[in-house]
C-alpha atoms as a PDB file:
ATOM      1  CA  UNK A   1    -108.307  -0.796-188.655  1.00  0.00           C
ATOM      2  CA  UNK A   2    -108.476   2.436-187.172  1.00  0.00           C
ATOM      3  CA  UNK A   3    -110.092   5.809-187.561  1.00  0.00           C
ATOM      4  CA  UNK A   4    -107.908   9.034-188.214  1.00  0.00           C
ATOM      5  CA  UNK A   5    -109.286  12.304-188.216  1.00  0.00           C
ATOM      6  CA  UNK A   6    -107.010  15.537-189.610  1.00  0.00           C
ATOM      7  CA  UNK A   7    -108.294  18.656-189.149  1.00  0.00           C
ATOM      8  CA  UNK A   8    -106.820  21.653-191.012  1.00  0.00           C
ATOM      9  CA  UNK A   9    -105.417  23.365-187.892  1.00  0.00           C
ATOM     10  CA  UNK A  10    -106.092  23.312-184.204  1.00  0.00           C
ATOM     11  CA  UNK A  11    -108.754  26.072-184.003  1.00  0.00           C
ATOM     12  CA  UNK A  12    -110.824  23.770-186.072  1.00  0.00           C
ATOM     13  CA  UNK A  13    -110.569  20.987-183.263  1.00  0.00           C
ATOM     14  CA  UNK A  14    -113.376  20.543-181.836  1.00  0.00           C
ATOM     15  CA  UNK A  15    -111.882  18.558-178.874  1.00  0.00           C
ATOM     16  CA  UNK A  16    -112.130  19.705-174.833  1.00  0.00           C
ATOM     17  CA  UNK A  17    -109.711  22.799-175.447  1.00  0.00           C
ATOM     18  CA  UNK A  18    -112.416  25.431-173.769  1.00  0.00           C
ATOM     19  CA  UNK A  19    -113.639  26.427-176.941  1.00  0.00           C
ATOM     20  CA  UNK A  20    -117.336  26.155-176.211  1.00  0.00           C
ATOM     21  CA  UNK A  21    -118.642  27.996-179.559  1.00  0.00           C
ATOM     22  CA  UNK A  22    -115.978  25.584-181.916  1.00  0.00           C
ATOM     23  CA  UNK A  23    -117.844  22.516-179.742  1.00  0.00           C
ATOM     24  CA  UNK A  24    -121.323  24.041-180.548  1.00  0.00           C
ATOM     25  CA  UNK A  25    -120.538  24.732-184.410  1.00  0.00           C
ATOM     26  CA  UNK A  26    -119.574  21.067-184.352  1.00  0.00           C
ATOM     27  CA  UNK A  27    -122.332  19.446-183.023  1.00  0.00           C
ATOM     28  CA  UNK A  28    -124.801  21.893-184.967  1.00  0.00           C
ATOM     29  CA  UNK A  29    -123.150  20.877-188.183  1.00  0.00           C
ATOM     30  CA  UNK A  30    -123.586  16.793-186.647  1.00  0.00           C
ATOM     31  CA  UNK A  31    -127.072  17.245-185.856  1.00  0.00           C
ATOM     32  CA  UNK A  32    -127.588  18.772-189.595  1.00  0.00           C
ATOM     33  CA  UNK A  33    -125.677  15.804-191.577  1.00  0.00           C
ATOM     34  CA  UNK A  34    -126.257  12.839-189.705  1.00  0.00           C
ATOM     35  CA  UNK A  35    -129.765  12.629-186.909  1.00  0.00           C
ATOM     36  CA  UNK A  36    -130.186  14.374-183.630  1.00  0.00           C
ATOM     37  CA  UNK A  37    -128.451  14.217-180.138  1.00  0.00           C
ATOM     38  CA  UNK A  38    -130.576  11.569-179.090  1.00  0.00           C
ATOM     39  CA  UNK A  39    -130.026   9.356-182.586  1.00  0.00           C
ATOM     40  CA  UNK A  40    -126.564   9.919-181.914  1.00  0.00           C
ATOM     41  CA  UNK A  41    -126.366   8.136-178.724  1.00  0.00           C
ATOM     42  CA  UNK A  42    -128.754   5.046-179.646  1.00  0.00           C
ATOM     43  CA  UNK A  43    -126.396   4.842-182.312  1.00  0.00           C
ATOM     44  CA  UNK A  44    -122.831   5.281-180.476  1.00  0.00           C
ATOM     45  CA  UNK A  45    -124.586   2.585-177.823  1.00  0.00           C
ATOM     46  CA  UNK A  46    -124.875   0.142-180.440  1.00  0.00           C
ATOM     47  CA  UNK A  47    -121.261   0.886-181.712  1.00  0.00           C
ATOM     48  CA  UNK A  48    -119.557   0.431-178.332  1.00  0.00           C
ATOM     49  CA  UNK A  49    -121.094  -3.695-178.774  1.00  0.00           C
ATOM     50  CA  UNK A  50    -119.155  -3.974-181.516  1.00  0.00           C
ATOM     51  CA  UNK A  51    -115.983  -1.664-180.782  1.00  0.00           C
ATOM     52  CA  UNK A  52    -113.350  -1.422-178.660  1.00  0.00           C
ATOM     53  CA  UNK A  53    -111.282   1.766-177.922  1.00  0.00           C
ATOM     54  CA  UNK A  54    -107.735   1.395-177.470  1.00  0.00           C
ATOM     55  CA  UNK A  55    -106.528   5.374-177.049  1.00  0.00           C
ATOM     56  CA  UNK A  56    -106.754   8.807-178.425  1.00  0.00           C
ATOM     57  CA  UNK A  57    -103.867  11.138-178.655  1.00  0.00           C
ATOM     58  CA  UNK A  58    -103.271  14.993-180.487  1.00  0.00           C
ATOM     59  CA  UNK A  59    -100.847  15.215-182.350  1.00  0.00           C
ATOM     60  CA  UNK A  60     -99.396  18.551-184.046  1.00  0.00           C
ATOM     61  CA  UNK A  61     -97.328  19.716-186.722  1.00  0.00           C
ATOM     62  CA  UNK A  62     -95.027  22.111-187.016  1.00  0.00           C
ATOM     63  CA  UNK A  63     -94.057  23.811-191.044  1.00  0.00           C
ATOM     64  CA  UNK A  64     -91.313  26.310-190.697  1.00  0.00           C
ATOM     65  CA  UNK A  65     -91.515  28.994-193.562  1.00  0.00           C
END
């Protein structure tokens, strides 16, 4: 099992592309739906027990017109 996430287009990435403000909107909108920073981390804590990462990659998409 693994865990894909599709954004509409790579402005909306929140990722480590130096876009601060998209980073900030993103963990704004986290904070709203799900707990706080500091729930987050008990939580991702507990989640690393049980999980193990085997990579990340980007991957884009080109549509010609």
């Amino acid at each position: 099992m693994y865990l894909e996430i599709t954004f509409k287009d790579i402005t909306a990435y929140p990722g480590d592309i130096g876009d601060q403000a998209a980073v900030d909107a993103f963990e704004a909108v986290t904070e709203k739906v799900i707990c706080d920073a500091a729930c987050q981390n008990q939580a991702r804590v507990h989640r690393g027990e049980i999980r193990r990462l085997l990579g990340t990659e980007v991957i884009r998409e080109i549509t010609f017109k």
